[in-house]
Protein backbone atom coordinates (compact mmCIF):
# COMPACT_ATOMS: atom_id res chain seq x y z
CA UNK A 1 -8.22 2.30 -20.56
CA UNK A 2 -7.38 -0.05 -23.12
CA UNK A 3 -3.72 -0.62 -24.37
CA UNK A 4 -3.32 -1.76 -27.91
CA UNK A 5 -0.38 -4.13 -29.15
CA UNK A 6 0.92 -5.89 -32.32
CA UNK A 7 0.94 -9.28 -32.26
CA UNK A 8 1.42 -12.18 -35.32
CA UNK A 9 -2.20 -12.18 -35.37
CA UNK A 10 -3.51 -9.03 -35.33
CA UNK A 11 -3.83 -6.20 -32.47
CA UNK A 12 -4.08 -7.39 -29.21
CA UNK A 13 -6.15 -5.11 -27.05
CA UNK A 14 -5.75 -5.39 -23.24
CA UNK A 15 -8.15 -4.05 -20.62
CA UNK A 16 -5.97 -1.85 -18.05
CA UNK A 17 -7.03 -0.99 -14.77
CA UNK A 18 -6.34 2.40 -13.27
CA UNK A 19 -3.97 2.52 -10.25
CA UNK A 20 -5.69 3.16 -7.20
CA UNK A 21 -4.71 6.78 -5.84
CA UNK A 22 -2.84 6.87 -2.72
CA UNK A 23 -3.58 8.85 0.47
CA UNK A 24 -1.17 11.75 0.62
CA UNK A 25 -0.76 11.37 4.44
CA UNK A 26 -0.85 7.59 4.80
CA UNK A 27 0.30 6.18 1.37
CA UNK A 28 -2.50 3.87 1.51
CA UNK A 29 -5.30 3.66 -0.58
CA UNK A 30 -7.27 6.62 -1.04
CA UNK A 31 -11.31 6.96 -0.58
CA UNK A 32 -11.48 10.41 -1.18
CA UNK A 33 -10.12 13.37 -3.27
CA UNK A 34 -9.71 17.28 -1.54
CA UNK A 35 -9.73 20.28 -2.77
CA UNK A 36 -10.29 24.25 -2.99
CA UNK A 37 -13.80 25.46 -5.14
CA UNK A 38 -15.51 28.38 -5.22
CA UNK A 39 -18.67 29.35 -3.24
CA UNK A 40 -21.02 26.99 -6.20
CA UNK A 41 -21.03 23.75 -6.17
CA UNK A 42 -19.78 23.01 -9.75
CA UNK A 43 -16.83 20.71 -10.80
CA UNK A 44 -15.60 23.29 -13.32
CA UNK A 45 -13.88 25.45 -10.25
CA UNK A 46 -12.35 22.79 -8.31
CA UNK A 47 -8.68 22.60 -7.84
CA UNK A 48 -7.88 19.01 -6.46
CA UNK A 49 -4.85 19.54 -3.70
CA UNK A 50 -4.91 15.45 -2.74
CA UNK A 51 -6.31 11.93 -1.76
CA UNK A 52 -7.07 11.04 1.23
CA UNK A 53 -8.35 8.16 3.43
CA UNK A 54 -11.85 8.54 5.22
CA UNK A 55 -10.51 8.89 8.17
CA UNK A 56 -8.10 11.44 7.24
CA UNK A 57 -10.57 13.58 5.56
CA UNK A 58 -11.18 16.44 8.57
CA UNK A 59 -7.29 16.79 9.09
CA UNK A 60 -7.42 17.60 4.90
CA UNK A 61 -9.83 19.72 5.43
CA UNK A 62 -8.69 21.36 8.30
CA UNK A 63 -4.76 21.65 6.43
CA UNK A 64 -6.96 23.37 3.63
CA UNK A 65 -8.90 26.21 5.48
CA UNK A 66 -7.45 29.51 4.66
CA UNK A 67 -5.01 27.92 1.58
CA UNK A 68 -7.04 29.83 -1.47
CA UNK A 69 -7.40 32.33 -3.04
CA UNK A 70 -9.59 34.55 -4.90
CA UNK A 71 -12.90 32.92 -5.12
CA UNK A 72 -11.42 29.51 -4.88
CA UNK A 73 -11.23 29.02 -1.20
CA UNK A 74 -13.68 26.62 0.54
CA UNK A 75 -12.12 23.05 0.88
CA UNK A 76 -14.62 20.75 -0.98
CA UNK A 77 -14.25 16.53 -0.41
CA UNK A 78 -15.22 14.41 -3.87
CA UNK A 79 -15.82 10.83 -4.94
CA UNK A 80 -13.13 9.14 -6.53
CA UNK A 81 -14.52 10.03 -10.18
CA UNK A 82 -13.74 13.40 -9.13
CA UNK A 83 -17.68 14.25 -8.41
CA UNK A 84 -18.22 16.97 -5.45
CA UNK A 85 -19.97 15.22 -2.40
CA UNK A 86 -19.43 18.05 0.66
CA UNK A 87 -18.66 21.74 -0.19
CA UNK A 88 -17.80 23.32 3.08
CA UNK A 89 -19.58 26.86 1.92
CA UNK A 90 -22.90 24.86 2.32
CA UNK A 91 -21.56 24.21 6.11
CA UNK A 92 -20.30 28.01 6.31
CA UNK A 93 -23.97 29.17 5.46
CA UNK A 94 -25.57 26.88 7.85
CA UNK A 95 -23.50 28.29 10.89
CA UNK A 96 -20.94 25.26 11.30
CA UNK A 97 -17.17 24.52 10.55
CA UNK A 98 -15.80 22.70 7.55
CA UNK A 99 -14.88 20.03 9.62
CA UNK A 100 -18.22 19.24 11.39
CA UNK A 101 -20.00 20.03 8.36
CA UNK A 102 -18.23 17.17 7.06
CA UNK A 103 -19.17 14.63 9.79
CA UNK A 104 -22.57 15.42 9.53
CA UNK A 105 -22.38 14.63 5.81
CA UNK A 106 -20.44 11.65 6.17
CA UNK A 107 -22.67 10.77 9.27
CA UNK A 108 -25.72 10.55 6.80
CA UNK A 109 -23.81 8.37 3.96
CA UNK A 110 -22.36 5.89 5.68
């Protein structure tokens, strides 16, 4: 974002950086973003309920299970530019839990 100002000698333009989000448990920095989606994995049906920390991620997801509605149920963890990374239908279909769907995801990442 850029922020535009009047000055004697013309506009000014100054680069701004975005505030880092903050973890909506801790207060610290956030790594992640959670969320409801529906059973596909697009970005169009996501509703974002917070940021988290990774290590606060399975206690999101497990504050999220049964919070939708409709089709927009299944807790879903995304980068910070709001991109989907784990979908916990995937996990549902594959016989798991949200949660350890999640740390085998996160297992493989990091």
């Amino acid at each position: 974002m850029e922020i535009a100002s009047k000055t004697k000698k013309g506009i000014k333009k100054t680069k701004v950086s975005p505030q880092p989000q903050k973890c909506s448990f801790s207060g610290s920095t956030a790594d992640f973003y959670v969320g409801l989606s529906g059973i596909n994995d697009c970005n169009a049906n996501v509703r974002i309920v917070g940021a988290v920390r990774s290590d606060l991620v399975e206690t999101a997801i497990n504050k999220l299970l049964g919070k939708g509605s409709d089709d927009i149920k299944w807790p879903v963890v995304l980068d910070m530019k709001k991109k989907i990374l784990f979908h916990s239908h995937e996990a549902y279909q594959k016989g798991t839990s949200a949660v350890l769907g999640w740390k085998a995801y996160f297992s493989k990442v990091s």
